[in-house]
C-alpha atoms as a PDB file:
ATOM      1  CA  UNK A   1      10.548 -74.416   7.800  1.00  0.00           C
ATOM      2  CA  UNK A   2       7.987 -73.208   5.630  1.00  0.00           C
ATOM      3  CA  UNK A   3       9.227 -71.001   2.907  1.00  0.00           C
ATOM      4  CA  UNK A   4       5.869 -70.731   0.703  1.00  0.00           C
ATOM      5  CA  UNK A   5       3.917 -67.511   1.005  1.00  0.00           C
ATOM      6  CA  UNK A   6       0.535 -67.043  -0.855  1.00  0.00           C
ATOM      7  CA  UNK A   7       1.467 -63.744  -2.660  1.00  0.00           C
ATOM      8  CA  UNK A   8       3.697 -60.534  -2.051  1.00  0.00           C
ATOM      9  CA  UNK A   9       1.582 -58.999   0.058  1.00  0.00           C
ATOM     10  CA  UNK A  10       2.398 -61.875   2.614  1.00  0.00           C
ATOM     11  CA  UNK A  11       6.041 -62.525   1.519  1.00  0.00           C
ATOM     12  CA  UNK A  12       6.602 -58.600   2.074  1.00  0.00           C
ATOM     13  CA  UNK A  13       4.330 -57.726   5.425  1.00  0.00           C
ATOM     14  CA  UNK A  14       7.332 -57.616   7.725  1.00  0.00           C
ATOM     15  CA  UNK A  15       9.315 -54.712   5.676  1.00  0.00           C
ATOM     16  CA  UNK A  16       9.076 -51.431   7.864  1.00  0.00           C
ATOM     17  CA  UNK A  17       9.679 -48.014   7.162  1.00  0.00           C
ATOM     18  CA  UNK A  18      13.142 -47.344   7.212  1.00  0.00           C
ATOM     19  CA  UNK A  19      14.458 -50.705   5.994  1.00  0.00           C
ATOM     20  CA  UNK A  20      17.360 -51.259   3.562  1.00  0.00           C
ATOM     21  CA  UNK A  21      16.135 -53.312   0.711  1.00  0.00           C
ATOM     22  CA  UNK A  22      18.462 -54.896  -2.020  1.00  0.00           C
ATOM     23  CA  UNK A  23      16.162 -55.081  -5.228  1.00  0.00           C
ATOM     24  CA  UNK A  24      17.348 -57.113  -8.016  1.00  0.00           C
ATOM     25  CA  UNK A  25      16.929 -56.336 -11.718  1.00  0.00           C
ATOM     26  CA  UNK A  26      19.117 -54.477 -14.667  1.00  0.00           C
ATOM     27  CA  UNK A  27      17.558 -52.291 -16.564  1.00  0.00           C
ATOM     28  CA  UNK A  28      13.768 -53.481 -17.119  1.00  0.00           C
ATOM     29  CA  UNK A  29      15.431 -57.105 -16.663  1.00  0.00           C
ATOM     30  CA  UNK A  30      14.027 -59.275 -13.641  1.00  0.00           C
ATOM     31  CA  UNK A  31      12.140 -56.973 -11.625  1.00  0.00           C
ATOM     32  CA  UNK A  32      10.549 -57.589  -9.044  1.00  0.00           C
ATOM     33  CA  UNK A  33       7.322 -56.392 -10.130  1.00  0.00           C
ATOM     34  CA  UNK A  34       4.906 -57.724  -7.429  1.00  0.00           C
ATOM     35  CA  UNK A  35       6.933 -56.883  -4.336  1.00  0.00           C
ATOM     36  CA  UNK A  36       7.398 -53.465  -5.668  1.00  0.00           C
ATOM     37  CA  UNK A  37       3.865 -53.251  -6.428  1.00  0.00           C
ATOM     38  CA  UNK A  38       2.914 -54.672  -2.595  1.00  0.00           C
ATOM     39  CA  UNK A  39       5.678 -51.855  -1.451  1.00  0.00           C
ATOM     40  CA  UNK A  40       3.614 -49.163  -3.161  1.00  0.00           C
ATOM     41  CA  UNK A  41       0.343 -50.698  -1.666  1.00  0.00           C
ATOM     42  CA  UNK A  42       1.661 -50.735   2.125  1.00  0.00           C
ATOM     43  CA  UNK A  43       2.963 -47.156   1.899  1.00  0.00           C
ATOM     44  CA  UNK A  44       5.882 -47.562   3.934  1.00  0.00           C
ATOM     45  CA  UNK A  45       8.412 -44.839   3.965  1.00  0.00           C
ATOM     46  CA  UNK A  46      12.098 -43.967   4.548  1.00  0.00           C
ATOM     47  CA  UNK A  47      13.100 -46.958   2.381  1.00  0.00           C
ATOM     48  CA  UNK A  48      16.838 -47.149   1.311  1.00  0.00           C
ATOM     49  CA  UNK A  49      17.236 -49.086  -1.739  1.00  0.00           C
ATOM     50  CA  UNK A  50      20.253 -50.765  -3.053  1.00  0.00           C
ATOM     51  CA  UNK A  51      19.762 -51.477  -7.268  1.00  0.00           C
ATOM     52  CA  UNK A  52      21.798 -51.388 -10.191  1.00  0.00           C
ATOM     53  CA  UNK A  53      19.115 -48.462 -11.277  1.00  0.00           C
ATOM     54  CA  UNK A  54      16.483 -47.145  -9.854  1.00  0.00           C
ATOM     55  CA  UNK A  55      13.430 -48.073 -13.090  1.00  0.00           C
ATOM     56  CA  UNK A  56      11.748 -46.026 -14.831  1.00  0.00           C
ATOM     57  CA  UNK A  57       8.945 -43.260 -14.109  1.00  0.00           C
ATOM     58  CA  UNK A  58       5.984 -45.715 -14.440  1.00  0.00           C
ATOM     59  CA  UNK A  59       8.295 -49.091 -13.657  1.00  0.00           C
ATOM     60  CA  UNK A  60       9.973 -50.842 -11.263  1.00  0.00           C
ATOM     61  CA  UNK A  61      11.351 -48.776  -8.464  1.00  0.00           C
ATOM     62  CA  UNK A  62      10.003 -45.300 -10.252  1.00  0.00           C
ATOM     63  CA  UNK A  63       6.542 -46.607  -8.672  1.00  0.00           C
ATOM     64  CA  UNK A  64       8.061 -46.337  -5.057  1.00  0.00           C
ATOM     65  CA  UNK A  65       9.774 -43.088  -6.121  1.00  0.00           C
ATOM     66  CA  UNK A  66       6.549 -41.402  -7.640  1.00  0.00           C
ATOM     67  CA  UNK A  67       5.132 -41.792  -4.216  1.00  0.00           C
ATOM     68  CA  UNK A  68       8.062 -40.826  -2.478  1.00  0.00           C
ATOM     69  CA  UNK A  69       8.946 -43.738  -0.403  1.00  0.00           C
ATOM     70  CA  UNK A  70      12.523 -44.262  -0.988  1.00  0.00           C
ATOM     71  CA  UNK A  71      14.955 -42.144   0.948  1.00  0.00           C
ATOM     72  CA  UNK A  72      18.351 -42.988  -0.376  1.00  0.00           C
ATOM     73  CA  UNK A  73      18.837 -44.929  -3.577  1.00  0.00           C
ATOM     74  CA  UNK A  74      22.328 -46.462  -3.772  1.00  0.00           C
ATOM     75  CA  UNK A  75      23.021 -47.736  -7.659  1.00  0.00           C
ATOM     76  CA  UNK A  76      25.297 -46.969 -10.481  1.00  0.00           C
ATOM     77  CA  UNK A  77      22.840 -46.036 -13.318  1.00  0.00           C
ATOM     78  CA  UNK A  78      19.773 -43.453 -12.467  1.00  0.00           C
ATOM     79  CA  UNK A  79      19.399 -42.219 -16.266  1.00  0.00           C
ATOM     80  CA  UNK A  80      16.196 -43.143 -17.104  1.00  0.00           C
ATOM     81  CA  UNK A  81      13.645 -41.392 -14.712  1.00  0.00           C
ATOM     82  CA  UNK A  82      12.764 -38.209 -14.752  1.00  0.00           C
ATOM     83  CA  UNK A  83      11.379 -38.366 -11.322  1.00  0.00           C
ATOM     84  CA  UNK A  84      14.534 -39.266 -10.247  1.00  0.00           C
ATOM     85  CA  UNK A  85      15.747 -36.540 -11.870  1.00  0.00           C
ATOM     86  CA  UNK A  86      13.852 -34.015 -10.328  1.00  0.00           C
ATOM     87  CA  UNK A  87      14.044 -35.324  -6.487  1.00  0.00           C
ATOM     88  CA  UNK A  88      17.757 -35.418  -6.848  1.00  0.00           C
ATOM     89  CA  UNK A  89      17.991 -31.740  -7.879  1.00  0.00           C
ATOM     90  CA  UNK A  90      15.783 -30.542  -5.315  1.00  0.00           C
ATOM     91  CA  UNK A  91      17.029 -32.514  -2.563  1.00  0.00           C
ATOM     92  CA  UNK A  92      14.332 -34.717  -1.969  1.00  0.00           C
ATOM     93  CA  UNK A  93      16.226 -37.708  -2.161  1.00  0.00           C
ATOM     94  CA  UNK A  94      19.890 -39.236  -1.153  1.00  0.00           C
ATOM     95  CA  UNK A  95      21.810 -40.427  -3.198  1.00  0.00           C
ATOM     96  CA  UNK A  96      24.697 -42.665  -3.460  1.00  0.00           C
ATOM     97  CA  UNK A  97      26.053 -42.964  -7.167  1.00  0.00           C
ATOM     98  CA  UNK A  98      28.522 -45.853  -7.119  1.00  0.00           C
ATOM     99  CA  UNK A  99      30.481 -47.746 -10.195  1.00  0.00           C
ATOM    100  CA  UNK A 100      29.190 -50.268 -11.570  1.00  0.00           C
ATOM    101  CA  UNK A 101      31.993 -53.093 -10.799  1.00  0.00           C
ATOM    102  CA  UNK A 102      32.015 -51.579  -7.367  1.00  0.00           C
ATOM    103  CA  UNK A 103      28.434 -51.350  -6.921  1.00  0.00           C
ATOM    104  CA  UNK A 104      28.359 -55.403  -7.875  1.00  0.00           C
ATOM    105  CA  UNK A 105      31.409 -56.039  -5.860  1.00  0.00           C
ATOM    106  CA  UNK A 106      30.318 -54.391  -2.748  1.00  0.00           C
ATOM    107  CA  UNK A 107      27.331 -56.739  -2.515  1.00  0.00           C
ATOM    108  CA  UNK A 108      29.191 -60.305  -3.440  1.00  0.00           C
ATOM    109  CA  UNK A 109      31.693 -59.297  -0.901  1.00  0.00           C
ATOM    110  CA  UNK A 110      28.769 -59.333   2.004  1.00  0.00           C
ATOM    111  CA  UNK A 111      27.481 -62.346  -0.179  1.00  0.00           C
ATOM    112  CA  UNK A 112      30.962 -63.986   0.966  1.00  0.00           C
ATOM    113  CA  UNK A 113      31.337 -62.121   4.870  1.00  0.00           C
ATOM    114  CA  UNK A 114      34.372 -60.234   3.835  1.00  0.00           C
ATOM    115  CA  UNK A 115      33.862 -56.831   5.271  1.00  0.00           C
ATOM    116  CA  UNK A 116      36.179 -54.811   2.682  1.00  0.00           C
ATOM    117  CA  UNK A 117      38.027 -54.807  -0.576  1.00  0.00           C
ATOM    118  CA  UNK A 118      40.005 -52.055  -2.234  1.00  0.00           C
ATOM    119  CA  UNK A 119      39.343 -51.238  -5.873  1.00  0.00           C
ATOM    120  CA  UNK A 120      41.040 -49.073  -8.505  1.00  0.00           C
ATOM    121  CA  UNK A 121      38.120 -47.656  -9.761  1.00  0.00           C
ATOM    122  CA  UNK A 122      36.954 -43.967  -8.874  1.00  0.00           C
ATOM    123  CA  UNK A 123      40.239 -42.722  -7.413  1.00  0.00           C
ATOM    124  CA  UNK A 124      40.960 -39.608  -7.970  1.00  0.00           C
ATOM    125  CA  UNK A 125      37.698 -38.454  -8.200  1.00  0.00           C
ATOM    126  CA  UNK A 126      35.000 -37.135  -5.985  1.00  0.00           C
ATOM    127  CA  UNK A 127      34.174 -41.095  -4.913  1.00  0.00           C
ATOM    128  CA  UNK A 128      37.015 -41.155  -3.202  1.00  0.00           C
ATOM    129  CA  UNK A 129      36.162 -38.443  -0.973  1.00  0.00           C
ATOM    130  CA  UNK A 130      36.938 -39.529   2.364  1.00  0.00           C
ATOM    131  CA  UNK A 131      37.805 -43.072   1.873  1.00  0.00           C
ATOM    132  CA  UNK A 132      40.661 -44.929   2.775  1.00  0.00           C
ATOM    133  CA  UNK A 133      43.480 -45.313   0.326  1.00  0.00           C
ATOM    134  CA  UNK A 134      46.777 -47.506  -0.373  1.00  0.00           C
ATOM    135  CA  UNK A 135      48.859 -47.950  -2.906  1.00  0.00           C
ATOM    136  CA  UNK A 136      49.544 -51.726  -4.183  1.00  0.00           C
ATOM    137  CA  UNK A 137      52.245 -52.667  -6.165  1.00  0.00           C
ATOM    138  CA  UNK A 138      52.591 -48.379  -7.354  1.00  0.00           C
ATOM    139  CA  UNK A 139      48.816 -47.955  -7.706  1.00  0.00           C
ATOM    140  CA  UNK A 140      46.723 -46.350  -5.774  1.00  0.00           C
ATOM    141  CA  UNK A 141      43.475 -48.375  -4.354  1.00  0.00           C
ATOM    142  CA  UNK A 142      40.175 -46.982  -2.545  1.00  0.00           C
ATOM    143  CA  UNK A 143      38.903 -49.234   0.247  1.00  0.00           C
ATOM    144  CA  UNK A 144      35.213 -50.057  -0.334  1.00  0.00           C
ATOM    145  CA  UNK A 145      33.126 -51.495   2.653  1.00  0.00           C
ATOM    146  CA  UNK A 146      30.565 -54.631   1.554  1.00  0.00           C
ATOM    147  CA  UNK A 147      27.043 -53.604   1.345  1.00  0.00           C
ATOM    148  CA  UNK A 148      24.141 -55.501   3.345  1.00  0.00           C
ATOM    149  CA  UNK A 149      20.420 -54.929   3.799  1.00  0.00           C
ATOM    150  CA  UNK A 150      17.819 -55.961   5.703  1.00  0.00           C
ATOM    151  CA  UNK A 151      15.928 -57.406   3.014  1.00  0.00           C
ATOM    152  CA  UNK A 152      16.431 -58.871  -0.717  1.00  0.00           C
ATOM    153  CA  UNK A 153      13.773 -59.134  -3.359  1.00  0.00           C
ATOM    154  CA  UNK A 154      14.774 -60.648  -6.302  1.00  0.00           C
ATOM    155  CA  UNK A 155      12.899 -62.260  -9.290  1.00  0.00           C
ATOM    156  CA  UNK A 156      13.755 -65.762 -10.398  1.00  0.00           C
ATOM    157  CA  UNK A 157      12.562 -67.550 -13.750  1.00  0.00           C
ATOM    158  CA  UNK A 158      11.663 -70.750 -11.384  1.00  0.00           C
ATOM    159  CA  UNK A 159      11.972 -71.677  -7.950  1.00  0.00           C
ATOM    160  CA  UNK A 160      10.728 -74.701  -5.486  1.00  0.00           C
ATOM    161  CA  UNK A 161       9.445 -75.150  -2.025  1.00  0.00           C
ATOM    162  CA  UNK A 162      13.086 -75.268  -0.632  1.00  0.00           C
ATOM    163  CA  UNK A 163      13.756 -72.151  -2.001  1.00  0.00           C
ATOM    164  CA  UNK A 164      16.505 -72.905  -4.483  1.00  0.00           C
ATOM    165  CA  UNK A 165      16.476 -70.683  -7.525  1.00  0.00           C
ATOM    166  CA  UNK A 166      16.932 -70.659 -10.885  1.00  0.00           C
ATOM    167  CA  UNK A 167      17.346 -67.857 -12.979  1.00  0.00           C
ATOM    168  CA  UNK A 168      17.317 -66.940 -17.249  1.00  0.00           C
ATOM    169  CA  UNK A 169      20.023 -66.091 -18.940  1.00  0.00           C
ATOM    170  CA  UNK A 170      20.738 -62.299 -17.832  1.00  0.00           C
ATOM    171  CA  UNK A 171      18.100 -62.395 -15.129  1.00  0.00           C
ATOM    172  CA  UNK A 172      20.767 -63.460 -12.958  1.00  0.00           C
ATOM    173  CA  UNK A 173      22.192 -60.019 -13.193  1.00  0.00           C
ATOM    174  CA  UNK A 174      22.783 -58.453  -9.113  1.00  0.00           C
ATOM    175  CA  UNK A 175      20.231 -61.615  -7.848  1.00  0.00           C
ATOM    176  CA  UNK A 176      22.423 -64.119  -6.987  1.00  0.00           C
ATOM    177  CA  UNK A 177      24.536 -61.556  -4.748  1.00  0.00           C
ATOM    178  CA  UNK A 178      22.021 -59.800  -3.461  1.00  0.00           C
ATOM    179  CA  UNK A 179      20.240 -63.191  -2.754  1.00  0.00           C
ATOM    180  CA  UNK A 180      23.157 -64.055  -0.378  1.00  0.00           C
ATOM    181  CA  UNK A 181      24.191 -60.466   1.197  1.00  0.00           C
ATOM    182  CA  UNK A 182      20.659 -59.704   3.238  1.00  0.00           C
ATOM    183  CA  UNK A 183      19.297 -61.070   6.315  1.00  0.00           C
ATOM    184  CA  UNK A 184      16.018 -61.966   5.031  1.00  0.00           C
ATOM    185  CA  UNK A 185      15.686 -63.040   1.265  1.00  0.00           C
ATOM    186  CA  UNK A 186      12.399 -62.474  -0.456  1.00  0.00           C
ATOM    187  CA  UNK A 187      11.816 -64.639  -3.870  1.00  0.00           C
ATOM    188  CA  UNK A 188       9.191 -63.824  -6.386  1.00  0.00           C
ATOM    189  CA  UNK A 189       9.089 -66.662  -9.026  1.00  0.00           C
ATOM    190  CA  UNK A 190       7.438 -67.365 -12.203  1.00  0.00           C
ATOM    191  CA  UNK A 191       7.185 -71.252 -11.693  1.00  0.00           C
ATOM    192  CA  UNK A 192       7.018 -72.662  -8.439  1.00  0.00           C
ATOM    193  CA  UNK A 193       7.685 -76.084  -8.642  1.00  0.00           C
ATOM    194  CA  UNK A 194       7.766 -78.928  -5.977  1.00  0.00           C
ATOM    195  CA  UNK A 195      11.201 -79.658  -4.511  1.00  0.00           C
ATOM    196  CA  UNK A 196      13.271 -82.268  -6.987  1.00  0.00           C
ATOM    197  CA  UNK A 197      11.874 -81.119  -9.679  1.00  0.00           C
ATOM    198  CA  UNK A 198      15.130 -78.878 -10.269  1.00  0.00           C
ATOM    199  CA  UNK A 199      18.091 -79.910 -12.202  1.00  0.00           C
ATOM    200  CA  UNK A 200      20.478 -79.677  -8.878  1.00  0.00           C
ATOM    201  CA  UNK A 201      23.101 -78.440 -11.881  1.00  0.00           C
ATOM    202  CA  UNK A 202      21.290 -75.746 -12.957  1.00  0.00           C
ATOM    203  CA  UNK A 203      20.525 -74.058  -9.392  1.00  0.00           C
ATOM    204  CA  UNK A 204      21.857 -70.575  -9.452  1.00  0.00           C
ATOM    205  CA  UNK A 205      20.826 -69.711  -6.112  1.00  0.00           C
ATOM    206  CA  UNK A 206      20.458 -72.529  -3.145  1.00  0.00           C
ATOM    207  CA  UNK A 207      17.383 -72.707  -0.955  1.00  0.00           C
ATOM    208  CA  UNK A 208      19.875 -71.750   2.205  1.00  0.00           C
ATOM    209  CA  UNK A 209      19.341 -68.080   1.625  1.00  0.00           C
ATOM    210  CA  UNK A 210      16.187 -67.788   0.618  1.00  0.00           C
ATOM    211  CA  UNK A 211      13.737 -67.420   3.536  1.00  0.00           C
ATOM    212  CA  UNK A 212      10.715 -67.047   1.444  1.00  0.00           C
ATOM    213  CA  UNK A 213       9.026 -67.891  -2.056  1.00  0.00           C
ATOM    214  CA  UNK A 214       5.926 -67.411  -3.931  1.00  0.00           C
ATOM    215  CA  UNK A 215       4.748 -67.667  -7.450  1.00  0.00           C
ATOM    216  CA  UNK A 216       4.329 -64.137  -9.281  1.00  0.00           C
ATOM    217  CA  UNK A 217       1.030 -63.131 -11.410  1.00  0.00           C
ATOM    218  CA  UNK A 218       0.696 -60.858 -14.385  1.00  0.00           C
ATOM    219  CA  UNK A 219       4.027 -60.024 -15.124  1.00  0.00           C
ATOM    220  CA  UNK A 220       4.531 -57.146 -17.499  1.00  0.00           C
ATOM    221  CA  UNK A 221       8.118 -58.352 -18.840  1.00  0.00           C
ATOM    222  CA  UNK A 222       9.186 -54.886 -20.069  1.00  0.00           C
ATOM    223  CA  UNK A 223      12.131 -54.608 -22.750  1.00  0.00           C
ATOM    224  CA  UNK A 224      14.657 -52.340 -23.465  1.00  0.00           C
ATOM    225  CA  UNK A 225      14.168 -51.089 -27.248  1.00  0.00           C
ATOM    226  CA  UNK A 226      17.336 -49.736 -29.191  1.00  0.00           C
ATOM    227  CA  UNK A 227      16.456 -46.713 -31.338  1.00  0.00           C
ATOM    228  CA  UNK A 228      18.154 -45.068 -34.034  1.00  0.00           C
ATOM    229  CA  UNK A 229      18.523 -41.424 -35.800  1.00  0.00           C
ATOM    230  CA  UNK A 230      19.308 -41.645 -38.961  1.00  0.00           C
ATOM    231  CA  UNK A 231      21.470 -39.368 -40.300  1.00  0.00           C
ATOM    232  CA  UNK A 232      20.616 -37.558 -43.390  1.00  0.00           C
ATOM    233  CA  UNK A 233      23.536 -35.209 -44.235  1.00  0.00           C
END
């Protein structure tokens, strides 16, 4: 099976309107700048997404929200676009706001095929709102249902022509679940290298669930930049 494609454009032609993508990345960390960028470019629509965040206005999935292709963003951290902003509080957009454990939980569940788990964390608030709940050993537990989508595009430091993946320190981030917890896994890669050429101990992700590959161009590598006020009184 051939895994290679020649660029996102390719890797991504399949991906219809109303798909459910998983998109890798924390913060500005490991996204996956040409897929999104092909996503834009194909104008597809209805899109529900499935990130940790959902980028910034001029980054990362706040490209597909400035054109108003996503539908329903599912993450756990949405505080850095103003776009976002503004399409939640006119109801232009769904949204699913879901802890962050949870959020990272649900997905490695699917990655595993166990359909449920039940977690502490948001009972007794408005997440719980008509979820199941039992109480384990005098504490009370929310049942969460594993997430899946119909795609997963993830960024990868290096990858070969099998498809296994390796990532960079914190690039692993949601990846390596989200790698495992879709039907079809889409891998943008800064090095493609030919298959041996991997330390076999170092693979985060193996070539099994990847379906397809390609080597990534003019990456902007974004950071996050701490700031301070300092306090004169």
């Amino acid at each position: 099976m051939n895994k290679i494609y020649f660029n996102a454009d390719e890797a991504i032609a399949d991906i219809q309107s109303g798909a459910t993508l998983m998109v890798g990345g924390f913060g500005l960390n490991a996204i996956p700048e040409n897929c999104i960028t092909a996503l834009v470019k194909k104008g597809i629509n209805n899109l529900t997404c499935i990130s940790n965040n959902a980028g910034v206005d001029d980054f990362g999935l706040g490209l597909l929200l400035q054109t108003k292709q996503i539908k329903k963003m599912m993450s756990s951290y949405v505080g850095e676009n103003a776009e976002f902003e503004r399409q939640l509080l006119h109801g232009e957009i769904e949204v699913d706001l879901i802890p962050q454990g949870t959020l990272a939980t649900r997905i490695q569940m699917a990655a595993m095929g166990i359909p449920a788990f039940y977690t502490p964390a948001g009972y007794g608030t408005e997440i719980a709102i008509g979820k199941e709940v039992r109480a384990f050993n005098n504490k009370m537990y929310l049942m969460e249902y594993a997430l899946h989508a119909d795609f997963a595009i993830v960024k990868a430091w290096k990858g070969d022509k099998f498809g296994n993946l390796v990532f960079r320190k914190a690039t692993r981030n949601f990846s390596t679940s989200m790698a495992k917890a879709a039907n079809i896994t889409i891998a943008e890669v800064e090095h493609l290298v030919e298959s041996g050429e991997l330390d076999g101990d170092i693979i985060d992700v193996a070539g099994i669930y990847v379906h397809r590959i390609f080597e990534g161009k003019n990456y902007e590598k974004r950071i996050e930049k701490r700031t301070v006020k300092i306090n004169n009184r």
